[in-house]
C-alpha atoms as a PDB file:
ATOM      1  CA  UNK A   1      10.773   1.140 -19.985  1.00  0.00           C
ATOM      2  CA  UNK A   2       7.651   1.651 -17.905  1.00  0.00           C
ATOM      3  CA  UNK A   3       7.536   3.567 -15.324  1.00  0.00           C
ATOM      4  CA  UNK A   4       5.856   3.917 -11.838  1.00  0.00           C
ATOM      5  CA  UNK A   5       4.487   7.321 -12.572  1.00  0.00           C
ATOM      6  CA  UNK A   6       2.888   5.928 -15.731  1.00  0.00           C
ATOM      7  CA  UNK A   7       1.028   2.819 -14.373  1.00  0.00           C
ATOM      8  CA  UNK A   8       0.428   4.710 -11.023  1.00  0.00           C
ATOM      9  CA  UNK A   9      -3.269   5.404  -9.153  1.00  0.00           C
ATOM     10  CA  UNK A  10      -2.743   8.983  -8.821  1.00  0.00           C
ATOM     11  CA  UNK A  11      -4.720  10.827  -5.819  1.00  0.00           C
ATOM     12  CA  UNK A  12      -3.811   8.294  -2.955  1.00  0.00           C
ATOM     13  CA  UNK A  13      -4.116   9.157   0.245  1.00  0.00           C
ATOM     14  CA  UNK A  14      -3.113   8.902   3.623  1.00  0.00           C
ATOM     15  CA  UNK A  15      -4.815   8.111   7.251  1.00  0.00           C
ATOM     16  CA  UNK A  16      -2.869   9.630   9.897  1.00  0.00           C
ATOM     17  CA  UNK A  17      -1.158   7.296  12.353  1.00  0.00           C
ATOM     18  CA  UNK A  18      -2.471   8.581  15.300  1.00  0.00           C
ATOM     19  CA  UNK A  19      -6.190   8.258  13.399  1.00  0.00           C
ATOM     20  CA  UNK A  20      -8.593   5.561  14.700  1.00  0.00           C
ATOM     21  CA  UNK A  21      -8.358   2.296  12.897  1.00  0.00           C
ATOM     22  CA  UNK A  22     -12.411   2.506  12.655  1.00  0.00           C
ATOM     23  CA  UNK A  23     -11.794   6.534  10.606  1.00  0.00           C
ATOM     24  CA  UNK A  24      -9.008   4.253   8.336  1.00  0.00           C
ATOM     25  CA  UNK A  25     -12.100   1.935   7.440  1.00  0.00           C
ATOM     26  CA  UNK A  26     -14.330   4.835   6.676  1.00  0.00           C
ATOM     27  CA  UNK A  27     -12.291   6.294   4.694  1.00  0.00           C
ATOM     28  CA  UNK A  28     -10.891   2.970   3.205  1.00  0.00           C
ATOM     29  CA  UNK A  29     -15.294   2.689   2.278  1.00  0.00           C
ATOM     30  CA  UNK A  30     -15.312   6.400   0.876  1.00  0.00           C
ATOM     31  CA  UNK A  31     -12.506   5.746  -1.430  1.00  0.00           C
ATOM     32  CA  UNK A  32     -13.496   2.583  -2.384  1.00  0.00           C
ATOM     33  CA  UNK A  33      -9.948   0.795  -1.543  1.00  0.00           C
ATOM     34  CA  UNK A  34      -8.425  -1.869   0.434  1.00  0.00           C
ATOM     35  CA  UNK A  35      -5.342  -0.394   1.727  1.00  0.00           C
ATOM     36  CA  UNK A  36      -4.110   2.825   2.945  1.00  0.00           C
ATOM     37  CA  UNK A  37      -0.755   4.218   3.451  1.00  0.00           C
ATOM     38  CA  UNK A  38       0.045   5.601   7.189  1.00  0.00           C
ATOM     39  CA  UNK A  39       1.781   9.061   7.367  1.00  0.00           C
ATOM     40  CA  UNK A  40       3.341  10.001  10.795  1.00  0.00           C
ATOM     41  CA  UNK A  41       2.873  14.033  11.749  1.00  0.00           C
ATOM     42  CA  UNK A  42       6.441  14.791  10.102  1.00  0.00           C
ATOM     43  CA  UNK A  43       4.112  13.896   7.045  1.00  0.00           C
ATOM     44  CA  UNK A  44       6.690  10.515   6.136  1.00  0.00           C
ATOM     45  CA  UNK A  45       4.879   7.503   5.437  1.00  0.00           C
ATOM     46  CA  UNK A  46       4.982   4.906   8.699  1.00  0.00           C
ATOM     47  CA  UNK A  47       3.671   1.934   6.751  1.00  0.00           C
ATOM     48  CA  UNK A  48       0.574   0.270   5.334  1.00  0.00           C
ATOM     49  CA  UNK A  49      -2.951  -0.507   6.613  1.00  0.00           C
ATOM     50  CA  UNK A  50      -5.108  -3.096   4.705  1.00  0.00           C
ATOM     51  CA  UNK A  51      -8.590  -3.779   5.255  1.00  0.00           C
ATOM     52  CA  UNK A  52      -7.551  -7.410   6.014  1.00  0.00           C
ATOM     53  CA  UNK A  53      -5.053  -6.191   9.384  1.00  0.00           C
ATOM     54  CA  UNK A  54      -8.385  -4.602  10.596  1.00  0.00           C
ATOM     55  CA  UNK A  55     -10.500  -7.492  10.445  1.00  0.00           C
ATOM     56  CA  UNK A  56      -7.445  -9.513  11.899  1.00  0.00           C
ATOM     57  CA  UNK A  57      -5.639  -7.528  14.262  1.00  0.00           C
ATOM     58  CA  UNK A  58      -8.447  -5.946  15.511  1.00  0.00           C
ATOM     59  CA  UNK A  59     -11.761  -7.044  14.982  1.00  0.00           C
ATOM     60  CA  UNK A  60     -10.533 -10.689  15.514  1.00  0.00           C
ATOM     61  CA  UNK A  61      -8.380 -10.145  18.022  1.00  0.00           C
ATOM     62  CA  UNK A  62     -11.985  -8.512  20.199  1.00  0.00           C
ATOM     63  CA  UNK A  63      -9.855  -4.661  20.253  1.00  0.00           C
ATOM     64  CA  UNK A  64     -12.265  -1.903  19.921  1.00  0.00           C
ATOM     65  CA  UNK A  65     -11.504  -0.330  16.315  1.00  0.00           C
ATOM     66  CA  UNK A  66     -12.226   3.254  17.750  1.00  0.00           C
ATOM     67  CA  UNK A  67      -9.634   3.025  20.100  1.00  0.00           C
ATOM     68  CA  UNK A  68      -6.805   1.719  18.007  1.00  0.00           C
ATOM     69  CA  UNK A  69      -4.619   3.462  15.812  1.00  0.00           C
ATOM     70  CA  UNK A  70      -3.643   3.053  12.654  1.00  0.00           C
ATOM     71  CA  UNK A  71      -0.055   3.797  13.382  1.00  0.00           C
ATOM     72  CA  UNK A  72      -0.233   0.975  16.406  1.00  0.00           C
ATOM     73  CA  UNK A  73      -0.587  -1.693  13.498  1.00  0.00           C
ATOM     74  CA  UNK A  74       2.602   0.088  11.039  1.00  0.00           C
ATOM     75  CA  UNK A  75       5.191  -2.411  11.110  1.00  0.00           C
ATOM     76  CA  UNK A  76       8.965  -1.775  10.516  1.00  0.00           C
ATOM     77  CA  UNK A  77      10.010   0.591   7.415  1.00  0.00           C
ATOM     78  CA  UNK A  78       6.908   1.413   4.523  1.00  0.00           C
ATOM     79  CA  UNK A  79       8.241  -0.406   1.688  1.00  0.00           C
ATOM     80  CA  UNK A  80       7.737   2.071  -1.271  1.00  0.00           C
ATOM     81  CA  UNK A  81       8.454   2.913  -5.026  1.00  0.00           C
ATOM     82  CA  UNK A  82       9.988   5.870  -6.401  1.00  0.00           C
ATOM     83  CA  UNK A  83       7.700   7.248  -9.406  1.00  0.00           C
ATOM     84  CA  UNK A  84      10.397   7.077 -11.938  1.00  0.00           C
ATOM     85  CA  UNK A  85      10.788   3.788 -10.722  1.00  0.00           C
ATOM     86  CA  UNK A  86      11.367   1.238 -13.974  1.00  0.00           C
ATOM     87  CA  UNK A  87       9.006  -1.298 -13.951  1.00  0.00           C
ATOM     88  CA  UNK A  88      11.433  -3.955 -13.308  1.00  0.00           C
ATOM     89  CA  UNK A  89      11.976  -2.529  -9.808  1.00  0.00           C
ATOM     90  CA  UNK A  90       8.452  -2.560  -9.318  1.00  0.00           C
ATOM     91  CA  UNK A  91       8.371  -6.393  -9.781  1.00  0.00           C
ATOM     92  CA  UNK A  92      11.721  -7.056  -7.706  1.00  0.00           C
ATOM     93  CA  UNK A  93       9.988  -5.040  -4.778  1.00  0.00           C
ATOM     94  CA  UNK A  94       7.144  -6.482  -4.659  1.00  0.00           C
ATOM     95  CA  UNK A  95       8.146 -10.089  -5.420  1.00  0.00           C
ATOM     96  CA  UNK A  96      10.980  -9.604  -2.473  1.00  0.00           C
ATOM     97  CA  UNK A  97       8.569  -7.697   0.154  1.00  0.00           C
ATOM     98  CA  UNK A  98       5.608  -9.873  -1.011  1.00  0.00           C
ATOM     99  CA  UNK A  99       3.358  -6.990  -0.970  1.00  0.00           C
ATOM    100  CA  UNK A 100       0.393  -6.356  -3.519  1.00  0.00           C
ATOM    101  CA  UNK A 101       0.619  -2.642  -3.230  1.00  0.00           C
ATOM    102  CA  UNK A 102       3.294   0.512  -3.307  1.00  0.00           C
ATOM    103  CA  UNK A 103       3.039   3.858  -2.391  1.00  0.00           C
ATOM    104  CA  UNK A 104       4.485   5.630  -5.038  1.00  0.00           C
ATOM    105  CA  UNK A 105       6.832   8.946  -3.932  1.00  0.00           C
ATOM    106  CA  UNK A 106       8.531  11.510  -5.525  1.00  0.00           C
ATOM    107  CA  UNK A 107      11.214  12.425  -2.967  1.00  0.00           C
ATOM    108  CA  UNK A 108       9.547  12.711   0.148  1.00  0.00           C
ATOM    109  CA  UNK A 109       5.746  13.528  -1.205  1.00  0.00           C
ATOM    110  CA  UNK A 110       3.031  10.492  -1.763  1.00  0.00           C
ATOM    111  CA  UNK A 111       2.067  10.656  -5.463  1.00  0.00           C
ATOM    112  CA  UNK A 112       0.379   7.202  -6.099  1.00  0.00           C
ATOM    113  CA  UNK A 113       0.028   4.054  -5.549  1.00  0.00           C
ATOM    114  CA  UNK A 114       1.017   1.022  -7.621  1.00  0.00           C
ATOM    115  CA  UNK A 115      -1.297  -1.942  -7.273  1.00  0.00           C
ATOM    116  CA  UNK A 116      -1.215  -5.438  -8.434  1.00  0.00           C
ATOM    117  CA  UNK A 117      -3.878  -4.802 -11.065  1.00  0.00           C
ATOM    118  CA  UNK A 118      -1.916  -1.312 -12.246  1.00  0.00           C
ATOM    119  CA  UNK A 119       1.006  -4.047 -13.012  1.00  0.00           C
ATOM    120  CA  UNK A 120      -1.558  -6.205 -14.490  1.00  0.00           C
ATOM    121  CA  UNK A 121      -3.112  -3.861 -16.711  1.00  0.00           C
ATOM    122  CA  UNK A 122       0.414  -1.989 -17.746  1.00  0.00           C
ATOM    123  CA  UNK A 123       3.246  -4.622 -17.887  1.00  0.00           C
ATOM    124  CA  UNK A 124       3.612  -7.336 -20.369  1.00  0.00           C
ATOM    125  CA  UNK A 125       2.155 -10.269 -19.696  1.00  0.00           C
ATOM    126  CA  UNK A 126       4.898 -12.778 -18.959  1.00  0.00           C
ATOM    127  CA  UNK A 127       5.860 -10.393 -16.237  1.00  0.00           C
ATOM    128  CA  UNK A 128       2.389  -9.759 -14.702  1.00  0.00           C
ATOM    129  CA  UNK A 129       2.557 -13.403 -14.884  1.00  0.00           C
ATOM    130  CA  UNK A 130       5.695 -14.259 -13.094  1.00  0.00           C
ATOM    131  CA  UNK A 131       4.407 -11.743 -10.535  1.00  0.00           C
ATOM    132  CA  UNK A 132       1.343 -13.312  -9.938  1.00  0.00           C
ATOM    133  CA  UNK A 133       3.170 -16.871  -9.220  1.00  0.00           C
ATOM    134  CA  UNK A 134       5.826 -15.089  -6.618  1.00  0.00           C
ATOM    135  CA  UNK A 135       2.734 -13.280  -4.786  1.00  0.00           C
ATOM    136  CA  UNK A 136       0.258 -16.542  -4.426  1.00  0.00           C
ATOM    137  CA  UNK A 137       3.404 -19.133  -3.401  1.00  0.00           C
ATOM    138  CA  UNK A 138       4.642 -18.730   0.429  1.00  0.00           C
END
């Protein structure tokens, strides 16, 4: 069975959660992604920022994107995949959490992230499709 590891974006990284929201969209530019994973100082991941909570947490709710953090936007527990992770409990977690992306760890350590086009581009089709159905239905 596939694994996380193997369909996995290796070399993600993460914005600090006391880092301005306007740094997490520079870097989100420099890395050419849509999403970045928030690590707290005890170097545990806090949650998720996506380029789409900036534009509507922030911009369109008229805050100042230099003086929010990316941490103030975390919400509740990051949902995440282990990297040995089969790819069943890929699907299941994001289906259930209705999320498009997953940090990947390896105990404690950020390794990767799994994305809806990793899925795509590694699982079987029937699955990527059933995927694509839970994701795009409310």
């Amino acid at each position: 069975m596939t694994t996380a590891r193997e369909i996995m974006t290796e070399g993600a990284e993460c914005i600090g959660a006391d880092e301005s929201v306007l740094e997490a969209a520079k870097k989100m530019k420099q890395l050419g992604v849509g999403a970045l994973p928030i690590c707290g100082t005890d170097n545990r991941l806090k949650g998720m920022l996506t380029d789409r909570d900036i534009v509507v947490k922030v911009l369109g709710a008229d805050k100042d994107p230099s003086s929010v953090t990316a941490g103030e936007l975390a919400q509740g527990e990051a949902v995440t995949i282990g990297a040995d992770d089969d790819a069943g409990e890929i699907l299941r977690t994001m289906i259930d959490h209705k999320v498009r992306r997953l940090p990947v760890i390896d105990g404690h350590d950020l390794v990767g992230m799994v994305a809806q086009a990793d899925v795509a581009r590694g699982l079987p089709d029937p699955q990527v499709g059933d995927l694509l159905e839970a994701l795009s239905t409310d």
